[in-house]
C-alpha atoms as a PDB file:
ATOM      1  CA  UNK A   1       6.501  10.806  -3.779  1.00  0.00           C
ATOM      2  CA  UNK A   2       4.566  11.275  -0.631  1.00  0.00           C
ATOM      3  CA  UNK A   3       2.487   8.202   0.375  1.00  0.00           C
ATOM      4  CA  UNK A   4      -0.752   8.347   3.134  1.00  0.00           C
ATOM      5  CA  UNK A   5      -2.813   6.122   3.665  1.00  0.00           C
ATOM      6  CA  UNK A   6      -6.257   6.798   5.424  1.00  0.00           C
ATOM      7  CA  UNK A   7      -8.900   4.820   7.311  1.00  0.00           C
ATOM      8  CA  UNK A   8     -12.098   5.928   8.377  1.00  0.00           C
ATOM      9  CA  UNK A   9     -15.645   5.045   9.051  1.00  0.00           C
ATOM     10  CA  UNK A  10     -18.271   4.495   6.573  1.00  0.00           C
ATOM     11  CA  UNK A  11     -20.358   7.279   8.244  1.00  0.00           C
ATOM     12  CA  UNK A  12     -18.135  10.157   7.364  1.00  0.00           C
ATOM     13  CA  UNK A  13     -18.423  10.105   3.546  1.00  0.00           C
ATOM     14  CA  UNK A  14     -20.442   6.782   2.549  1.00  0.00           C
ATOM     15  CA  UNK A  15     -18.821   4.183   0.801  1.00  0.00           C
ATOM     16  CA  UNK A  16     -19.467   1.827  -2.172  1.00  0.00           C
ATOM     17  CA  UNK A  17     -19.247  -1.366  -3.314  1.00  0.00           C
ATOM     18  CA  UNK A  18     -18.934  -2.355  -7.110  1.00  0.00           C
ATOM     19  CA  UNK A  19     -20.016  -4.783  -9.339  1.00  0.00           C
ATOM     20  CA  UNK A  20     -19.196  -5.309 -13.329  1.00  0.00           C
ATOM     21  CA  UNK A  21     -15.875  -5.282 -14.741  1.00  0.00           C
ATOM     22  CA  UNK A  22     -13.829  -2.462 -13.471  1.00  0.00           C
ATOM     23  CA  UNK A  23     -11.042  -0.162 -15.065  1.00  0.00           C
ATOM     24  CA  UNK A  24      -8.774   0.455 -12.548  1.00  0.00           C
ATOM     25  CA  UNK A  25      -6.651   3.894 -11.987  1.00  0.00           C
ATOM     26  CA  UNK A  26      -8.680   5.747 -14.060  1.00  0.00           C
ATOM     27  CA  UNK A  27      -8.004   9.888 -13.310  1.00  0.00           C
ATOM     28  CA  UNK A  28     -12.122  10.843 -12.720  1.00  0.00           C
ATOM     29  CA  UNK A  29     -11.669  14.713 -12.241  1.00  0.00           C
ATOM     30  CA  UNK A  30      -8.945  17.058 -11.868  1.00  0.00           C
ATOM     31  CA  UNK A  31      -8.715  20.608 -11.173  1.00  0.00           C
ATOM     32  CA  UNK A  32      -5.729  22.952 -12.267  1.00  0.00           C
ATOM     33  CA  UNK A  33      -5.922  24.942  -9.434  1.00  0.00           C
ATOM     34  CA  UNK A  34      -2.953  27.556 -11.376  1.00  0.00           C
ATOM     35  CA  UNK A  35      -5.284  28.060 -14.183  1.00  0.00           C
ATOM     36  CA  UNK A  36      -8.465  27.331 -12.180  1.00  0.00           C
ATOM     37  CA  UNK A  37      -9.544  24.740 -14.675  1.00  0.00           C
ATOM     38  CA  UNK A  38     -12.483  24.342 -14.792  1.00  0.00           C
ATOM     39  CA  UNK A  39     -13.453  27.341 -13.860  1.00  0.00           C
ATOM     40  CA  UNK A  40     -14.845  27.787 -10.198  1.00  0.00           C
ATOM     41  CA  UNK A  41     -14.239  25.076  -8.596  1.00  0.00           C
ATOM     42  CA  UNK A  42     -11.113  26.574  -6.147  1.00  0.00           C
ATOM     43  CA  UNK A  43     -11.756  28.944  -2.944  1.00  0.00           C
ATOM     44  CA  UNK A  44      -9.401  31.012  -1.054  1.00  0.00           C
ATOM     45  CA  UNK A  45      -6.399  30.335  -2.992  1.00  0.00           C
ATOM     46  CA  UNK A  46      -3.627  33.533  -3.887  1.00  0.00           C
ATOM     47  CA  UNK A  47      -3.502  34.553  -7.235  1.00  0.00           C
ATOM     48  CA  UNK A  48      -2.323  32.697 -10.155  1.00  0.00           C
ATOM     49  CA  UNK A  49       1.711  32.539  -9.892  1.00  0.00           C
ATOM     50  CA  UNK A  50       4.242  33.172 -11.625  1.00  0.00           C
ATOM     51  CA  UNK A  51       2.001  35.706 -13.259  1.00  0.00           C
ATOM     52  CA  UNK A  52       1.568  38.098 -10.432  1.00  0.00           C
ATOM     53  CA  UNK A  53       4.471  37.758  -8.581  1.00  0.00           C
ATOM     54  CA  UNK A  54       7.689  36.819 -11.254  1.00  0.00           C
ATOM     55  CA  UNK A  55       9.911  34.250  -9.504  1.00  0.00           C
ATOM     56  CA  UNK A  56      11.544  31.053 -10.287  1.00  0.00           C
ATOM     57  CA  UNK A  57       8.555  29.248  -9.321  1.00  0.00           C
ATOM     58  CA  UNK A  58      10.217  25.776  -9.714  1.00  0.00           C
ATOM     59  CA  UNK A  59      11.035  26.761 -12.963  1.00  0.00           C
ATOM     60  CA  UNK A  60       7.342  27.050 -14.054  1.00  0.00           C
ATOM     61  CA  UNK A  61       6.903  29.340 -17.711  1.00  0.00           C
ATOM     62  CA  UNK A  62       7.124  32.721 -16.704  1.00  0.00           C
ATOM     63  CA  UNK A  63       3.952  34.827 -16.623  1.00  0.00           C
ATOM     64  CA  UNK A  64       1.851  31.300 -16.465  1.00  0.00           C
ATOM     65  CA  UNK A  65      -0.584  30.331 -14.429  1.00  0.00           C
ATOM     66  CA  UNK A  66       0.875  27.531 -12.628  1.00  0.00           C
ATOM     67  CA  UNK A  67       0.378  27.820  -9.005  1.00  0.00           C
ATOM     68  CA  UNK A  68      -1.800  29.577  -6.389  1.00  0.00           C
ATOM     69  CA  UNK A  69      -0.739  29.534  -2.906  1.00  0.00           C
ATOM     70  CA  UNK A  70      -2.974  28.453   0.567  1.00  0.00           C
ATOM     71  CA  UNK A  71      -1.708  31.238   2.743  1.00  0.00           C
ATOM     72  CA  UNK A  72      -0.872  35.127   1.701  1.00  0.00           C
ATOM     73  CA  UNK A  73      -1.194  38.336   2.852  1.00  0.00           C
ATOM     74  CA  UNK A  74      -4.215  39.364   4.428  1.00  0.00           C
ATOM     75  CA  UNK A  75      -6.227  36.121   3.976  1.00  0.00           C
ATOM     76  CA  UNK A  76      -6.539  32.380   6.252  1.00  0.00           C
ATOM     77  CA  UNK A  77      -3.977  29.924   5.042  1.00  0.00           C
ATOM     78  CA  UNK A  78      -6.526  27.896   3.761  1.00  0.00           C
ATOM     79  CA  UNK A  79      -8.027  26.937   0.160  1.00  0.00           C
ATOM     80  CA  UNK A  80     -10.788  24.470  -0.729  1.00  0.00           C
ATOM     81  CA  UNK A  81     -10.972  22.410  -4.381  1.00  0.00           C
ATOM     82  CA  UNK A  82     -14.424  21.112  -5.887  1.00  0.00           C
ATOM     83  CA  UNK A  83     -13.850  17.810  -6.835  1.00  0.00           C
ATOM     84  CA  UNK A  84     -16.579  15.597  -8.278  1.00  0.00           C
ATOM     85  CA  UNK A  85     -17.352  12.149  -8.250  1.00  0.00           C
ATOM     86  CA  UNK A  86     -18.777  10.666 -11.600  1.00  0.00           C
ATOM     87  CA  UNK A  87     -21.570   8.196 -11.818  1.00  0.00           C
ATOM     88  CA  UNK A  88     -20.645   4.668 -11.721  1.00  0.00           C
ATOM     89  CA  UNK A  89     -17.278   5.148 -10.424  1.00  0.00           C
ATOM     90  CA  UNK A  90     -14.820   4.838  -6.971  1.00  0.00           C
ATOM     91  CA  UNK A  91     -12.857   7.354  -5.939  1.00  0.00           C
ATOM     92  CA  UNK A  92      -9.478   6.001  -4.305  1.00  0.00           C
ATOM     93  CA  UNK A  93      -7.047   8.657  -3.839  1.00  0.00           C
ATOM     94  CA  UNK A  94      -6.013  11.989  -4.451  1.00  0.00           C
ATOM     95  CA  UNK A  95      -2.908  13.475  -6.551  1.00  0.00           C
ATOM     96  CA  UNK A  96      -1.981  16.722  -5.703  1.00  0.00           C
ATOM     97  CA  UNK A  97       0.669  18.686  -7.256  1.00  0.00           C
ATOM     98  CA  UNK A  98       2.473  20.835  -5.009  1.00  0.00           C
ATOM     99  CA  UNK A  99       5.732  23.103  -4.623  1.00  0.00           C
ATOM    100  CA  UNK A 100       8.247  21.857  -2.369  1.00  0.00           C
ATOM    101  CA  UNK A 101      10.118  25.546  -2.058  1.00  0.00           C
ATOM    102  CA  UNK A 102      12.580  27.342   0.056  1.00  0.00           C
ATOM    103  CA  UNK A 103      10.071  28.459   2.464  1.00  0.00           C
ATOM    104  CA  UNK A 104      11.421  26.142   5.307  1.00  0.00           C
ATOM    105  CA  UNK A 105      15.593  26.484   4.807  1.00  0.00           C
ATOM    106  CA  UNK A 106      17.665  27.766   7.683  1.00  0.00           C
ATOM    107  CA  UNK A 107      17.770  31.885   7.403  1.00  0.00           C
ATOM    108  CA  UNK A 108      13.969  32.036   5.940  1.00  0.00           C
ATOM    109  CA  UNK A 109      12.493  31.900   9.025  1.00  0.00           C
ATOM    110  CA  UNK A 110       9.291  29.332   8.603  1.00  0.00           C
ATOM    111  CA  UNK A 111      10.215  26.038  10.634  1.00  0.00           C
ATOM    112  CA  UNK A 112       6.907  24.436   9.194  1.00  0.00           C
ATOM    113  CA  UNK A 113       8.267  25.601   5.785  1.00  0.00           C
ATOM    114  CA  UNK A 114       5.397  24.259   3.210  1.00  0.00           C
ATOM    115  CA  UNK A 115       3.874  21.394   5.625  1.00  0.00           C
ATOM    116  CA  UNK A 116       0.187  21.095   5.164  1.00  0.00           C
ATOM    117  CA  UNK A 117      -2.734  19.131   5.776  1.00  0.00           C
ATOM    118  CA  UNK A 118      -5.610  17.754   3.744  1.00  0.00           C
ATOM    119  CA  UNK A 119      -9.289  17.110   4.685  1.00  0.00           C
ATOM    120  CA  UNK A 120     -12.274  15.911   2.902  1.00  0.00           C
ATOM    121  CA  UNK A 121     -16.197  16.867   3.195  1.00  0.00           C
ATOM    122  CA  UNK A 122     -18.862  16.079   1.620  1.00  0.00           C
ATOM    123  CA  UNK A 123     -20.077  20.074   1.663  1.00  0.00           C
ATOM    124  CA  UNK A 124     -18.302  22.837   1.370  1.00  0.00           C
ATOM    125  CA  UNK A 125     -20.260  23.866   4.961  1.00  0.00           C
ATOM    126  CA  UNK A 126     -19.188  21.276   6.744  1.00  0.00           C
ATOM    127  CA  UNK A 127     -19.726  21.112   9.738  1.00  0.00           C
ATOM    128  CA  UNK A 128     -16.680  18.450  10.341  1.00  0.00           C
ATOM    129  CA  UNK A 129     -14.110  17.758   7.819  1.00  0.00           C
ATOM    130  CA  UNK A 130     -12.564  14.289   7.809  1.00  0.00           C
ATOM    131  CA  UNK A 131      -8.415  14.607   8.220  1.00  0.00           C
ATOM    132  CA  UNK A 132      -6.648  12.542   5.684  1.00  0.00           C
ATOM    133  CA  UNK A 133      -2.887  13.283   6.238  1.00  0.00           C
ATOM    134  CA  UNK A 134       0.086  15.349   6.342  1.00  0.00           C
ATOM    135  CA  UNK A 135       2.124  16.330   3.358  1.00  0.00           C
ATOM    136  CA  UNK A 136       5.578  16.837   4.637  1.00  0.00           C
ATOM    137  CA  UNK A 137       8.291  19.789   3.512  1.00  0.00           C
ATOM    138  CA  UNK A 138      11.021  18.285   2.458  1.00  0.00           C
ATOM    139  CA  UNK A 139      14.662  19.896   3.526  1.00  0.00           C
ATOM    140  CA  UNK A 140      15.829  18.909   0.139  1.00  0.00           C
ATOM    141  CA  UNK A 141      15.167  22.316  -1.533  1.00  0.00           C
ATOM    142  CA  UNK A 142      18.103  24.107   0.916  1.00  0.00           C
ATOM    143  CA  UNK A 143      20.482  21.830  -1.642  1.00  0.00           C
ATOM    144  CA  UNK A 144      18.555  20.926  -4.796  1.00  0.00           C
ATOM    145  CA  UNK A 145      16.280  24.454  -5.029  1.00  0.00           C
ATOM    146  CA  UNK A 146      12.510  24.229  -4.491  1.00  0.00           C
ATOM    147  CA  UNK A 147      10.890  21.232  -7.179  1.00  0.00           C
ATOM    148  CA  UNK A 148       7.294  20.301  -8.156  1.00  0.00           C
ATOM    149  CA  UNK A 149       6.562  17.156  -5.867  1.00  0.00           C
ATOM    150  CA  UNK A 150       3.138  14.952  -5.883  1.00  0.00           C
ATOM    151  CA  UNK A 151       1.656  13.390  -3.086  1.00  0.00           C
ATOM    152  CA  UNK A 152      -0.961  10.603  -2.727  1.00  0.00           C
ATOM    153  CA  UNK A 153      -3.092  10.833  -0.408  1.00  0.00           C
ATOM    154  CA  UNK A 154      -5.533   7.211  -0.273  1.00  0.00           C
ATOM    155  CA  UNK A 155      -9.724   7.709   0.697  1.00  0.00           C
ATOM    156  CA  UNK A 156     -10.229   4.253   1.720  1.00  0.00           C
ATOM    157  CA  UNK A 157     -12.735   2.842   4.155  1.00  0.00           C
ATOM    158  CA  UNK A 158     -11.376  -0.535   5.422  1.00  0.00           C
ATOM    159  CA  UNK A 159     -14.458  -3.454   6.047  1.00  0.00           C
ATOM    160  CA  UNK A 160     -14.300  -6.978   6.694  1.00  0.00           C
ATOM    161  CA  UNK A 161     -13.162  -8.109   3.331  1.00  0.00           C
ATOM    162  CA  UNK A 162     -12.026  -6.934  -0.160  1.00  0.00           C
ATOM    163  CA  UNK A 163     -10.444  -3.762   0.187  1.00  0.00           C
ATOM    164  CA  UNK A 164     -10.043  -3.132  -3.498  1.00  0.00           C
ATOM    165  CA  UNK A 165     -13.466  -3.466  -3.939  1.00  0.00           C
ATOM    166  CA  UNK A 166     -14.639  -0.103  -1.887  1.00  0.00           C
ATOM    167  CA  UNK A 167     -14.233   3.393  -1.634  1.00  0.00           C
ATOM    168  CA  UNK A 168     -15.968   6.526  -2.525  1.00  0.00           C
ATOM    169  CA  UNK A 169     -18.739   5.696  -4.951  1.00  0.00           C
ATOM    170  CA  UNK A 170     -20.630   8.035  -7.001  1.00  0.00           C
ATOM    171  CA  UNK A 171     -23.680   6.150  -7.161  1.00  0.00           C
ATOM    172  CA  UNK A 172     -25.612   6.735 -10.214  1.00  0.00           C
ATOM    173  CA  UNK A 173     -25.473  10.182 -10.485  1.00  0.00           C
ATOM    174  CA  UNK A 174     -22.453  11.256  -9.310  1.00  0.00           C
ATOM    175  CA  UNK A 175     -21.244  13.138  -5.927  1.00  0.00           C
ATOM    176  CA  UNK A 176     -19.346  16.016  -5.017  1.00  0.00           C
ATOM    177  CA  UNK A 177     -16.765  16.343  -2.286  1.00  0.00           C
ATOM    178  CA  UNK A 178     -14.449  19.048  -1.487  1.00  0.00           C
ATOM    179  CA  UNK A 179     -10.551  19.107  -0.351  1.00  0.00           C
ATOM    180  CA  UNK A 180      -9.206  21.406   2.061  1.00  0.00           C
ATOM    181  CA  UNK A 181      -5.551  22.185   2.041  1.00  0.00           C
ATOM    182  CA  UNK A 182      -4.267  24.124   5.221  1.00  0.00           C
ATOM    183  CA  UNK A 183      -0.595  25.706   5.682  1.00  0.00           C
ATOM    184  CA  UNK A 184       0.354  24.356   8.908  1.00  0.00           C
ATOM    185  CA  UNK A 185       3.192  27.461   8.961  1.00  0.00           C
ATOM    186  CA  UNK A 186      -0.269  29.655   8.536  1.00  0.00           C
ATOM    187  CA  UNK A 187      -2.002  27.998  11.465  1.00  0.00           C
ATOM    188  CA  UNK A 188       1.124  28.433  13.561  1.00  0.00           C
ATOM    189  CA  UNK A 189       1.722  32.016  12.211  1.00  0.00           C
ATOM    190  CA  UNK A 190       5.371  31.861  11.114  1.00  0.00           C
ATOM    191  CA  UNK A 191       5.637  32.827   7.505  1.00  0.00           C
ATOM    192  CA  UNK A 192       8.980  32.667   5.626  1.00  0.00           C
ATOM    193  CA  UNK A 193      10.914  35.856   4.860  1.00  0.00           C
ATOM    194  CA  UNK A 194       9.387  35.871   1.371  1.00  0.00           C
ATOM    195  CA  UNK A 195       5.683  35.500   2.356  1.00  0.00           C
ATOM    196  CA  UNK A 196       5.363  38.929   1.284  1.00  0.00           C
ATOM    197  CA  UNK A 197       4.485  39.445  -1.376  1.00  0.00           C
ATOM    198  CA  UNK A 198       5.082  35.373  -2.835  1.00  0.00           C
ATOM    199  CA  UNK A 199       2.880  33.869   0.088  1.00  0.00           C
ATOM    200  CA  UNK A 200       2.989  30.249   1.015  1.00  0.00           C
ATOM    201  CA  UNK A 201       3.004  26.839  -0.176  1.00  0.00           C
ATOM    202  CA  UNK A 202       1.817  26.585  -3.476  1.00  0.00           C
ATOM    203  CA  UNK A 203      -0.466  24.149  -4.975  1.00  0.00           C
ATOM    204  CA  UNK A 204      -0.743  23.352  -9.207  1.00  0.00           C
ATOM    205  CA  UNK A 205      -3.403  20.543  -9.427  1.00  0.00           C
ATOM    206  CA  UNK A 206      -5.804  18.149  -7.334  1.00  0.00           C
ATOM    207  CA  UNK A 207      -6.397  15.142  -9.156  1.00  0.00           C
ATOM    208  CA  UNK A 208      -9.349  12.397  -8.193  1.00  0.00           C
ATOM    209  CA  UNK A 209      -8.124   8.758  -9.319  1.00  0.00           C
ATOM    210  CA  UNK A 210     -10.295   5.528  -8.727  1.00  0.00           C
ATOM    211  CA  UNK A 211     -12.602   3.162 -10.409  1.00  0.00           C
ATOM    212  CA  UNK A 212     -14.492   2.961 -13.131  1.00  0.00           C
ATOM    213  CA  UNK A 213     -17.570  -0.064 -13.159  1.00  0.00           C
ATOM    214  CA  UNK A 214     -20.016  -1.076 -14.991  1.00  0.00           C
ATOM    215  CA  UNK A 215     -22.629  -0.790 -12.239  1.00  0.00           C
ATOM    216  CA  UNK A 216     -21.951   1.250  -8.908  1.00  0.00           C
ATOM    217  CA  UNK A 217     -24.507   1.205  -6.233  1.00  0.00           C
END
């Protein structure tokens, strides 16, 4: 498992304190970004995969949808997930379900293999998105073949005091924010010798996990 942890100013995305008795871990939203579940709430993402391109897939059900890549033919290597915030909670980290594939292994031609970066806004227009880390490829799939990994990304604003007692609130009626996932290989230009027509590191879910209070404010 991939572990980042993030610190950055109030200003960027607000933060939250919390009062009441909490329940702690709670998942608050999740988006299958495969099945694009709920519906909507992905942009710029490939097609759903293994159903339009048959592969191995990390093993995922034939003809499913499973994954969607950031970065294919023809299009930025970029996609953006709707994520939302419910009343009365913190939101702590994100989950996000990835494929660690073969992109990166010596004789496919894509030294970033399927590196990419995360950022957060508060609107899909953003001017400025907030940069929360860097989910690594691993070299592991030369040997082991490419794997579903997770990574856990932490959206944590750091005061003077109780750091399990902040984060992303949702105030009373709830927020939205969005997550950008970017193929470093796309920025760089140096896809593997499969990126057509499989594209490039493939995403399966986004998940939103924080706090759940009796009273946000």
């Amino acid at each position: 498992m991939v572990l980042l942890i993030l610190a950055f100013s109030a200003s960027v995305l607000g933060q939250t304190n919390a009062t009441g008795t909490p329940v702690n871990n709670a998942t608050l939203d999740i988006v299958h970004v495969g099945e694009d579940a709920p519906a909507g709430r992905i942009t710029g993402f490939g097609p759903p995969e293994p159903q339009t391109h048959p592969g191995d897939w990390g093993g995922a059900t034939p003809g499913s949808a499973f994954y969607r890549v950031l970065w294919f033919e023809g299009d930025e290597p970029f996609g953006i997930v709707k994520l939302k915030i419910p009343p009365h909670t913190i939101a702590r980290r994100l989950e996000i379900s990835y494929l660690n594939g073969l992109s990166g292994c010596p004789g496919f031609g894509s030294p970033e293999g399927d590196t990419f970066d995360v950022y957060v806004a508060n609107q899909l227009d953003a001017a400025d998105w907030a940069f929360i880390g860097t989910v690594v490829w691993d070299s592991s799939a030369c040997t082991v073949g490419d794997q579903e990994r997770d990574a856990v990304l932490y959206l944590r604003y750091l005061p003077q005091g109780n750091q399990d007692d902040v984060g992303l609130g949702g105030g009373s009626k709830g927020k939205e924010i969005f997550v950008r996932l970017v193929s470093t290989a796309g920025v760089a230009n140096q896809p593997w010798a499969g990126f057509n027509p499989f594209g490039q590191v493939a995403i399966h879910s986004v998940k939103l996990i924080g706090k759940i209070t009796k009273k946000g404010q």
